[in-house]
Protein backbone atom coordinates (compact mmCIF):
# COMPACT_ATOMS: atom_id res chain seq x y z
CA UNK A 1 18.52 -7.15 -27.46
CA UNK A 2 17.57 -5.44 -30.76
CA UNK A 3 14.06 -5.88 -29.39
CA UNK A 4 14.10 -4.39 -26.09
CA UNK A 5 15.66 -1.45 -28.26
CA UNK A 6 12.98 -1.32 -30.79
CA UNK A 7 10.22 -1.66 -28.31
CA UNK A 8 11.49 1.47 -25.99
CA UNK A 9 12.30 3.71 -29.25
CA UNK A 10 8.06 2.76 -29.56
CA UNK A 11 6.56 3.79 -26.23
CA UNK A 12 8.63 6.53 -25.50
CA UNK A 13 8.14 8.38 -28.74
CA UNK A 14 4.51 9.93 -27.58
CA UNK A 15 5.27 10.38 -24.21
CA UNK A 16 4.94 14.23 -23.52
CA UNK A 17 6.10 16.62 -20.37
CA UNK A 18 3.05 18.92 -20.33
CA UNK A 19 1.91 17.37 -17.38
CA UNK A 20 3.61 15.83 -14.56
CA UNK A 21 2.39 13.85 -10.88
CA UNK A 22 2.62 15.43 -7.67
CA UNK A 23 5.58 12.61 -7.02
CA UNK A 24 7.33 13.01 -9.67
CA UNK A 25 9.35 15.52 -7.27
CA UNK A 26 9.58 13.80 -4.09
CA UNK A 27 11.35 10.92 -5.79
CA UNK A 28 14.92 10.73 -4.89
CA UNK A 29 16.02 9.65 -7.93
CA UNK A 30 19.62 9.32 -7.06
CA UNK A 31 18.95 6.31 -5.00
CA UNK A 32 19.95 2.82 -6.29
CA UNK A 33 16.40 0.98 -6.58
CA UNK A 34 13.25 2.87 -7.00
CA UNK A 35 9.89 1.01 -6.49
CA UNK A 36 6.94 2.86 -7.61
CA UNK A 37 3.86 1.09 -6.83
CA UNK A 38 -0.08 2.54 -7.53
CA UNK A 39 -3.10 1.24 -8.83
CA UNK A 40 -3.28 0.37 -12.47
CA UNK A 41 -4.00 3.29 -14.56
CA UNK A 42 -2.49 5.60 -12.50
CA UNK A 43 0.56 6.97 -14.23
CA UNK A 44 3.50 4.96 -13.18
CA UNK A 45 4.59 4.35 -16.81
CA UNK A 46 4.08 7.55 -18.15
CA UNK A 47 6.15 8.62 -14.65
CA UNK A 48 9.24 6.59 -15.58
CA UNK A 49 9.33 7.52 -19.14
CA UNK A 50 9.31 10.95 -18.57
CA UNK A 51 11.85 10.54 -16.16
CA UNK A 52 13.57 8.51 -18.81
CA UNK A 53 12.86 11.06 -21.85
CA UNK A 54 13.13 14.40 -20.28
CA UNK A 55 15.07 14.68 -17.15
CA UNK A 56 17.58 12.00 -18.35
CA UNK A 57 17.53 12.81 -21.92
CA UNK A 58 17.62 8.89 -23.15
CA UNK A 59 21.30 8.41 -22.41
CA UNK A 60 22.70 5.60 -24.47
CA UNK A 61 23.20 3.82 -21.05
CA UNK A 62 19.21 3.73 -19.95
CA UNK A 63 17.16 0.79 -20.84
CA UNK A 64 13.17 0.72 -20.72
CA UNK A 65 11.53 -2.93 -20.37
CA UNK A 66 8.10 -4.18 -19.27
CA UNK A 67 8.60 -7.23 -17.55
CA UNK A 68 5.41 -8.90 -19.49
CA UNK A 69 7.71 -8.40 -23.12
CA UNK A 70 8.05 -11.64 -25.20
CA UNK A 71 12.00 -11.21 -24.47
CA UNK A 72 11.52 -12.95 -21.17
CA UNK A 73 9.95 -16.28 -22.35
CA UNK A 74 13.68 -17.29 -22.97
CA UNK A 75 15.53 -14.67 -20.97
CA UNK A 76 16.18 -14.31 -17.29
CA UNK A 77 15.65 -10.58 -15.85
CA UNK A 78 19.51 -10.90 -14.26
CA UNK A 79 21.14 -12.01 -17.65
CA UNK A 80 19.64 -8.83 -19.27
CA UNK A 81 20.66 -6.83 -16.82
CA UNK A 82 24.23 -9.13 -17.29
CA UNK A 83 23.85 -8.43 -20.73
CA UNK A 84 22.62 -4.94 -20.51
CA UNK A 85 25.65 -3.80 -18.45
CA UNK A 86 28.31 -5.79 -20.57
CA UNK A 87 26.91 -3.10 -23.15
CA UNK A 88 27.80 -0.50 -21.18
CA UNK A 89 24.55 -0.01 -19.26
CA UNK A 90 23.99 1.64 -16.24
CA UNK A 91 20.35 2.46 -15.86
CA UNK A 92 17.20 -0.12 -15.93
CA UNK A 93 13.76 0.70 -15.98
CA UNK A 94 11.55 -2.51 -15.57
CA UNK A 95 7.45 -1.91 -15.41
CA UNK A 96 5.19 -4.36 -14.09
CA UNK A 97 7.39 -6.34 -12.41
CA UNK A 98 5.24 -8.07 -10.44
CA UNK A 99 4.69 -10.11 -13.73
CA UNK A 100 7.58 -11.71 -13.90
CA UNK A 101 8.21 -14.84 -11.69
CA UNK A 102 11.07 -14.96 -9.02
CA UNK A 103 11.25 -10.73 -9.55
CA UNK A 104 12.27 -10.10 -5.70
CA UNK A 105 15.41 -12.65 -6.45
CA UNK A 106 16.08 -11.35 -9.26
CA UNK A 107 15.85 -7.86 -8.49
CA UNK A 108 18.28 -8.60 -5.16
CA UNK A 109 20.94 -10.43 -7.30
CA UNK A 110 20.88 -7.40 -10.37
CA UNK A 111 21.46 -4.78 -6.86
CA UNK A 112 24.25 -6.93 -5.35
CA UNK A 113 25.96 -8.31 -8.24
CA UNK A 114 25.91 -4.70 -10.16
CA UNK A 115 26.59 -2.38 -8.05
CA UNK A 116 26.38 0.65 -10.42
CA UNK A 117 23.46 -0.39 -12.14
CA UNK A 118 20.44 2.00 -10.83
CA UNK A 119 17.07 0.26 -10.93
CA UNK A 120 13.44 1.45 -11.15
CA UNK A 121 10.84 -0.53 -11.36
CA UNK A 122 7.24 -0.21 -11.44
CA UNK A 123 4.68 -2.74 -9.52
CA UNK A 124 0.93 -3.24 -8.79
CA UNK A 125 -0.02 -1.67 -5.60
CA UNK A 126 -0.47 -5.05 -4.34
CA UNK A 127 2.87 -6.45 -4.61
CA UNK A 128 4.19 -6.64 -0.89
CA UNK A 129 7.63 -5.59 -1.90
CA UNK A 130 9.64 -6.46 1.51
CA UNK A 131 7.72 -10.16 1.57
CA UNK A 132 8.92 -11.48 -1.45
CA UNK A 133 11.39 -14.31 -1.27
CA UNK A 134 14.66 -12.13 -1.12
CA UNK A 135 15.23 -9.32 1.58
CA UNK A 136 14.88 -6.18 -0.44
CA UNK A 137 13.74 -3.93 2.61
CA UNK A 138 17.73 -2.76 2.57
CA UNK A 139 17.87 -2.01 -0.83
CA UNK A 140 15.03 -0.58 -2.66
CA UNK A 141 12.95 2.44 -1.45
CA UNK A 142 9.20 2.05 -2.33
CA UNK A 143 6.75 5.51 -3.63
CA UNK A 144 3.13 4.74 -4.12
CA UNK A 145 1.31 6.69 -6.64
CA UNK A 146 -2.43 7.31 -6.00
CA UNK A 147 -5.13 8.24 -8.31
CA UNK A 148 -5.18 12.08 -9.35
CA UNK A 149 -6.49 13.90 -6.75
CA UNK A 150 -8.99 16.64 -7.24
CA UNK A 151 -6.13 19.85 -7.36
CA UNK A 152 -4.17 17.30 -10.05
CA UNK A 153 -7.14 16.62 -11.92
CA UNK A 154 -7.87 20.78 -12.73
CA UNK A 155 -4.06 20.74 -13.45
CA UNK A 156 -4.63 17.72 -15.71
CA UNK A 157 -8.05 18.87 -17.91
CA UNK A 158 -7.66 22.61 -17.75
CA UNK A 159 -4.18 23.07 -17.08
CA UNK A 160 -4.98 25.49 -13.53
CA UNK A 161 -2.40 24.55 -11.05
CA UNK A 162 -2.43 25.18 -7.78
CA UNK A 163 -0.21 24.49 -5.05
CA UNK A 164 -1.31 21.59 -2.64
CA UNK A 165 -2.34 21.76 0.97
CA UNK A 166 -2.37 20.33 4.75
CA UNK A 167 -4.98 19.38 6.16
CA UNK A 168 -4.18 21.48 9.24
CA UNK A 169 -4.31 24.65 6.93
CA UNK A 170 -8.03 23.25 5.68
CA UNK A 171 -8.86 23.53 9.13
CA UNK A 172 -7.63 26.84 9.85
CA UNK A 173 -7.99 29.40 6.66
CA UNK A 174 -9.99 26.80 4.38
CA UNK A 175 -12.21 30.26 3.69
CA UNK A 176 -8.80 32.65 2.24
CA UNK A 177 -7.73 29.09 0.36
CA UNK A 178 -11.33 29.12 -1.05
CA UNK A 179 -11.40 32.42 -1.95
CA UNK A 180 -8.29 32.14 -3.38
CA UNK A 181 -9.21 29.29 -5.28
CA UNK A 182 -12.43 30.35 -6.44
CA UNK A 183 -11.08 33.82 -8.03
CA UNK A 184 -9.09 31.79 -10.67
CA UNK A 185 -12.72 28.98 -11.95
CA UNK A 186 -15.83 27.97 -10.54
CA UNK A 187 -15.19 24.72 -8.55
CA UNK A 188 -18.18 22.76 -8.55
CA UNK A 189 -19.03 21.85 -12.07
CA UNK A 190 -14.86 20.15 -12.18
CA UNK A 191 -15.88 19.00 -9.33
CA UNK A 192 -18.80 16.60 -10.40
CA UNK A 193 -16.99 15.55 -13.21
CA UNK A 194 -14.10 13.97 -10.85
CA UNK A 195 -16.49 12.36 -8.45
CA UNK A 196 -17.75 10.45 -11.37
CA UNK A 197 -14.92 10.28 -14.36
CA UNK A 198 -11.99 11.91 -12.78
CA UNK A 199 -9.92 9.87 -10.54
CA UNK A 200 -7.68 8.13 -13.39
CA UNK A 201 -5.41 10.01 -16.30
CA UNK A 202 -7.47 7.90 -18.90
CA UNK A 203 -9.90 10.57 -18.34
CA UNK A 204 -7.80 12.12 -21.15
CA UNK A 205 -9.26 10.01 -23.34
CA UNK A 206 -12.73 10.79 -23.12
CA UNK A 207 -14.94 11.19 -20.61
CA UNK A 208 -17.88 8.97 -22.42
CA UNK A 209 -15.59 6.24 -22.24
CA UNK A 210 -14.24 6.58 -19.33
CA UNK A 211 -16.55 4.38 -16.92
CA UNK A 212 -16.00 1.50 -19.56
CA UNK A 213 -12.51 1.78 -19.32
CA UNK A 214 -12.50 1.25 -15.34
CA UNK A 215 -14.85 -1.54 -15.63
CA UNK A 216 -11.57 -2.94 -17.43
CA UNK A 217 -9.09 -1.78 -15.49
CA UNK A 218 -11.22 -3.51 -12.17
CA UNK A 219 -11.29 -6.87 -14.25
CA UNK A 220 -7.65 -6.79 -14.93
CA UNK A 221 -6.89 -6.25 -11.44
CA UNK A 222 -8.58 -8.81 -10.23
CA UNK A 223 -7.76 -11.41 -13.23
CA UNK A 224 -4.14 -10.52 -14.23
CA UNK A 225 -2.79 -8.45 -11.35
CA UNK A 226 -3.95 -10.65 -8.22
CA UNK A 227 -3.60 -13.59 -10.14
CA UNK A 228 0.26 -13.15 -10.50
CA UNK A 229 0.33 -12.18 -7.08
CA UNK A 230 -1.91 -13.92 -4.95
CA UNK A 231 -1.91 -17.13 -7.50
CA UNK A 232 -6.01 -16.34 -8.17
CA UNK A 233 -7.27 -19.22 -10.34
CA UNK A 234 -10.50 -18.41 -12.39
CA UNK A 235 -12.92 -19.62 -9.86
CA UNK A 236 -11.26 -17.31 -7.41
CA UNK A 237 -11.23 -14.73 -9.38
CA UNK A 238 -15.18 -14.90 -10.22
CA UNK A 239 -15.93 -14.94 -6.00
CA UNK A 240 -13.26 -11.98 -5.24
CA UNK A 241 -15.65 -9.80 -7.86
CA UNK A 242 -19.19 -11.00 -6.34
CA UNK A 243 -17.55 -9.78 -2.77
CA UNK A 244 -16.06 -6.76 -4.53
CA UNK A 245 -20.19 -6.26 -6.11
CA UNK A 246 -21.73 -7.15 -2.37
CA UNK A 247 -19.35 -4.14 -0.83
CA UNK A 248 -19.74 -1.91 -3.60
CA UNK A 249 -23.86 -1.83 -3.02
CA UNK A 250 -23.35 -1.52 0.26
CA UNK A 251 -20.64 0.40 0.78
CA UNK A 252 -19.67 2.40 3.62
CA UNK A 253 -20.02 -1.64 4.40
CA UNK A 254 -20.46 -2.70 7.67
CA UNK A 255 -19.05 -5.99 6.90
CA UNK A 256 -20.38 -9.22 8.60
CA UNK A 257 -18.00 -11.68 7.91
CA UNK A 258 -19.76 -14.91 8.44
CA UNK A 259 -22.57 -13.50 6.51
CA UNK A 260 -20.69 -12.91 3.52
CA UNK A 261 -19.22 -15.98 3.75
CA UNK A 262 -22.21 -18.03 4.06
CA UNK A 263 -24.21 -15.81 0.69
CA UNK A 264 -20.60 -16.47 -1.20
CA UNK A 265 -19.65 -20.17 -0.14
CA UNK A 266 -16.42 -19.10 1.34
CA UNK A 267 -14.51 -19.60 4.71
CA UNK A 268 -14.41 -16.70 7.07
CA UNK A 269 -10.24 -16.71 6.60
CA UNK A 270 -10.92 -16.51 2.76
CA UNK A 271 -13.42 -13.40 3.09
CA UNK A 272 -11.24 -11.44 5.70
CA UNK A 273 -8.34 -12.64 2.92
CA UNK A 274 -9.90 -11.23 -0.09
CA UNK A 275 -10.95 -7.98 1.15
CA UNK A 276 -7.34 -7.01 2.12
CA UNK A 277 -6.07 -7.92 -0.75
CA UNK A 278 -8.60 -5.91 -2.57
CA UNK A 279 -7.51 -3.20 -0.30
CA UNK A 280 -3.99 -3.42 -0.95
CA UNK A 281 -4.98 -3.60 -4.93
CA UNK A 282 -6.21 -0.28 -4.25
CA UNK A 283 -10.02 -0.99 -5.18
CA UNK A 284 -11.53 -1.06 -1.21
CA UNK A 285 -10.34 1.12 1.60
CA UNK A 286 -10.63 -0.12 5.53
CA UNK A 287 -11.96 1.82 7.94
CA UNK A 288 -10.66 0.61 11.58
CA UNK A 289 -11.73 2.31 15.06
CA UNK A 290 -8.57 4.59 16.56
CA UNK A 291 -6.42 1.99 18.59
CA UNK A 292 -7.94 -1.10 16.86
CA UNK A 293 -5.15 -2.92 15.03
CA UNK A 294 -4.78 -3.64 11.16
CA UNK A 295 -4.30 -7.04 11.05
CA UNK A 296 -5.74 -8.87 8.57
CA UNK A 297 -7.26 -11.33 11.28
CA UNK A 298 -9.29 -8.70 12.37
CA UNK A 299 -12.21 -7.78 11.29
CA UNK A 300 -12.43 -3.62 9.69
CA UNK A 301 -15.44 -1.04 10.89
CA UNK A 302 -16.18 -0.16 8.14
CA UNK A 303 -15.16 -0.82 4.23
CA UNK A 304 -15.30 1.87 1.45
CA UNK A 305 -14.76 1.65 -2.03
CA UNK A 306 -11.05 3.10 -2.48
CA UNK A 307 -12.47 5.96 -4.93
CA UNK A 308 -15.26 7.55 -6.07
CA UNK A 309 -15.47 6.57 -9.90
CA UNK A 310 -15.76 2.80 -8.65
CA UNK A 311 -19.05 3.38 -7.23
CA UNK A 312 -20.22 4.68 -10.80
CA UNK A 313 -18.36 1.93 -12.44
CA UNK A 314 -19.67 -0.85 -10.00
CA UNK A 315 -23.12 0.65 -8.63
CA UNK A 316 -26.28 1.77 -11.06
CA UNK A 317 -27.15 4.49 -9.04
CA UNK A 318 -24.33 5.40 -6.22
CA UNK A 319 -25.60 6.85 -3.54
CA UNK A 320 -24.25 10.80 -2.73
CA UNK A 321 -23.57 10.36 0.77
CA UNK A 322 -21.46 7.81 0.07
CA UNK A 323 -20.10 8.80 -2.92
CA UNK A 324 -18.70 12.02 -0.98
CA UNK A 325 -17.40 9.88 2.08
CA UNK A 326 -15.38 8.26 -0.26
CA UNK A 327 -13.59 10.82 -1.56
CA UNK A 328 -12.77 12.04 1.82
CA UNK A 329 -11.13 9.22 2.91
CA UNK A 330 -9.34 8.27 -0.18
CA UNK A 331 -8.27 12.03 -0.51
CA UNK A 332 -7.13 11.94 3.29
CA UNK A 333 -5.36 8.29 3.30
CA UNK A 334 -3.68 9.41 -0.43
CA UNK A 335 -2.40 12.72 1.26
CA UNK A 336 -0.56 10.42 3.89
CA UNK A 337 -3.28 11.21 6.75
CA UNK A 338 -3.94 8.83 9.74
CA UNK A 339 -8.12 8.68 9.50
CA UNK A 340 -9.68 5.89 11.85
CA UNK A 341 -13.61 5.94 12.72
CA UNK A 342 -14.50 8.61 16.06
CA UNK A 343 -17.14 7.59 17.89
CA UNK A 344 -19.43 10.26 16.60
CA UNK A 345 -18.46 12.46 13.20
CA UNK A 346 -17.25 10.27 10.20
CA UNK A 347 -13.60 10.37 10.34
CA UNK A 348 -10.93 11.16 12.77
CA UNK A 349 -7.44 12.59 10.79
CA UNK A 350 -5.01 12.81 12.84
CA UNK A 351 -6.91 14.74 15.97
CA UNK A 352 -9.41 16.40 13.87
CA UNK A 353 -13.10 15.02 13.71
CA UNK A 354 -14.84 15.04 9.82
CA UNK A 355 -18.82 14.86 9.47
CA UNK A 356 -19.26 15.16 5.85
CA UNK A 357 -22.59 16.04 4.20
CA UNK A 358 -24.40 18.29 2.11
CA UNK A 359 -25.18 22.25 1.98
CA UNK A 360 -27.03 21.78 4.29
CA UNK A 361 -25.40 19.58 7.07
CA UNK A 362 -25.56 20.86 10.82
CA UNK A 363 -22.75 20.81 12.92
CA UNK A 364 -25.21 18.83 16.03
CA UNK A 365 -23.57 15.58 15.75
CA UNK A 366 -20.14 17.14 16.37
CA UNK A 367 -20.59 20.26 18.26
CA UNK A 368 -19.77 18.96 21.51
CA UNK A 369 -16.16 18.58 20.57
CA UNK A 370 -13.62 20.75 20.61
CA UNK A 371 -11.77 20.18 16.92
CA UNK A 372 -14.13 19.61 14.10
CA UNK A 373 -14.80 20.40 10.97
CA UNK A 374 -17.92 20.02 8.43
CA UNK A 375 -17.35 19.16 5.32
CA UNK A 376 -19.57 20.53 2.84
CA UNK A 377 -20.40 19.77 -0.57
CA UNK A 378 -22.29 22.51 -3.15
CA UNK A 379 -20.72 25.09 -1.84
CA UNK A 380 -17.39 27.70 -3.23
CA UNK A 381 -16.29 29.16 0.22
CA UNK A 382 -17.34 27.90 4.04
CA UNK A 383 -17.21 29.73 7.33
CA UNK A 384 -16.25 28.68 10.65
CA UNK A 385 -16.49 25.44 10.94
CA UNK A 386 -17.80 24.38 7.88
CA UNK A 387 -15.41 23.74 4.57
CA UNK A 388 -16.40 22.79 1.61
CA UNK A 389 -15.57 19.22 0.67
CA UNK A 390 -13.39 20.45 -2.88
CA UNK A 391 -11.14 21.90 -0.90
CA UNK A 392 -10.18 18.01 0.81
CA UNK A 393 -9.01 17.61 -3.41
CA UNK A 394 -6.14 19.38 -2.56
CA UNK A 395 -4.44 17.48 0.13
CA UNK A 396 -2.09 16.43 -2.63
């Protein structure tokens, strides 16, 4: 296992505690198995390993492992963890382990046949943990890890930290948050930078890069990630990107199903397939009306891109409007919000109605009802009933 040794000693070496994720601390990290799932790129790694370097302080018994290492072309995960344990052992971190074939039996056997072996593991955001082959539902306990949210990324780049936020406080006091807020930097210009290169800690390595880098991280999704888990061949991986281009030029997409099937040569099952899948590899977000089911026989309202860098990575010039509806609803559904589509205002989370727009944007459309909010973008501090959009970045 000299290897496995030599590779941790490797990867952990630069990892540094200046900056931690929001779920870092709602982790129970005394709990047997850990899942931590989230969208490539978004710091699960980084997450374990400082876990690993700083709150553990690399105990002799604590073994890092990507499940993707050479070591596995003629090892089984459950004889290293045999092996690992016989060495006195009692701590496994395996990342990406959607990557490795037969991980949910695997995984079960390690729990039940080592019962004081703790387990986290790290795994695309969509890997249906309680549908693989074993029953793991009893055993592991699953985190998902967004994308940085606006409040992380000023934490992140300029190292102001703020406490996060309900949405129900947004509603009522969003002008002494503001305020508040606003006394310490000047929101907007952060702001603009986020909506376009902000979403993702690889921001830290240079913004002029940046959209190039997501442009990766989408084709790795799609080719490596979905095609361990859904078994994508090359073909399907080309037609999963031209629907992922058709959505992303169109998006909030009203989605037509037999349309899309017809300009992509697909069947209608395949379409409704790949777009929850997409959604579940965190690159789309579904928008469904309040009551309507999610099943993935039924057709969404309306389909966003799940953040608002993809539409600069996937669209020449993104639209505003859309670019800001986006990040409402991927700030909202990260924060742990219900949001399904009102009948008139954007989004409904959880009671309240959201029409978002510009300076400018009236309240007509939503006047009528009796809990709303506007949410504003280009401006520092709102009144009444009008917020301004930032402030959503801090739902978590």
């Amino acid at each position: 296992m000299e290897s496995l040794f030599e590779f941790q000693k490797n990867i952990i070496r630069p990892i540094k505690n200046d900056f931690r994720r929001y779920l870092h601390d709602q982790i129970n990290w005394d709990h047997r198995m850990i899942g931590i799932k989230g969208p490539r790129g978004a710091g699960k790694t980084t997450l374990m390993l400082q876990h690993l370097k700083y709150d553990l302080g690399l105990p002799a018994e604590a073994l890092y492992l990507t499940a993707d290492h050479n070591w596995f072309y003629n090892h089984s995960l459950l004889d290293t963890a045999n092996d690992w344990h016989k060495q006195g052992g009692k701590i496994l971190f395996i990342d990406e382990v959607h990557k490795y074939p037969n991980w949910s039996v695997e995984l079960k056997n390690i729990y039940d046949g080592l019962p004081d072996m703790q387990v986290i593991f790290s795994a695309s955001s969509a890997l249906d943990i309680y549908r693989g082959e074993a029953d793991l539902s009893r055993r592991v306990i699953i985190y998902l890890l967004p994308g940085l949210s606006f409040r992380e990324f000023l934490k992140f780049t300029k190292g102001v930290g703020f406490d996060a936020v309900r949405l129900e406080e947004i509603r009522s006091k969003h002008q002494n948050l503001s305020r508040v807020i606003t006394e310490s930097l000047h929101p907007l210009p952060a702001f603009r930078t986020y909506l376009q290169n902000g979403y993702l800690p690889i921001i830290a390595e240079g913004e002029d890069t940046y959209l190039t880098k997501l442009n990766q991280v989408i084709n790795t999704i799609v080719d490596v990630d979905l095609a361990y888990i859904a078994s994508y061949n090359s073909g399907t991986a080309v037609k999963v990107k031209k629907l992922l281009a058709v959505i992303a030029d169109s998006v909030p997409f009203k989605p037509n199903i037999a349309a899309l099937a017809r300009k992509l040569d697909l069947s209608r099952d395949n379409v409704y397939q790949y777009i929850y899948q997409l959604r579940d590899a965190r690159l789309l977000n579904t928008l469904s009306s309040e009551g309507k089911g999610g099943s993935t026989l039924q057709k969404p309202d309306k389909i966003f891109l799940e953040n608002s860098n993809l539409s600069f990575a996937l669209v020449e010039k993104p639209d505003i409007g859309n670019v800001r509806e986006t990040f409402v609803l991927n700030q909202l559904l990260n924060s742990g919000v219900t949001v399904s589509l009102p009948s008139k205002g954007d989004f409904l989370a959880d009671g309240l109605t959201i029409e978002v727009g510009g300076k400018s944007k009236s309240e007509n459309q939503v006047k009528h009802l009796d809990n709303y909010l506007i949410a504003a973008d280009n401006i520092e501090i709102g009144g009444r009933n009008k917020a301004p959009i930032w402030l959503f970045g801090f739902l978590y």
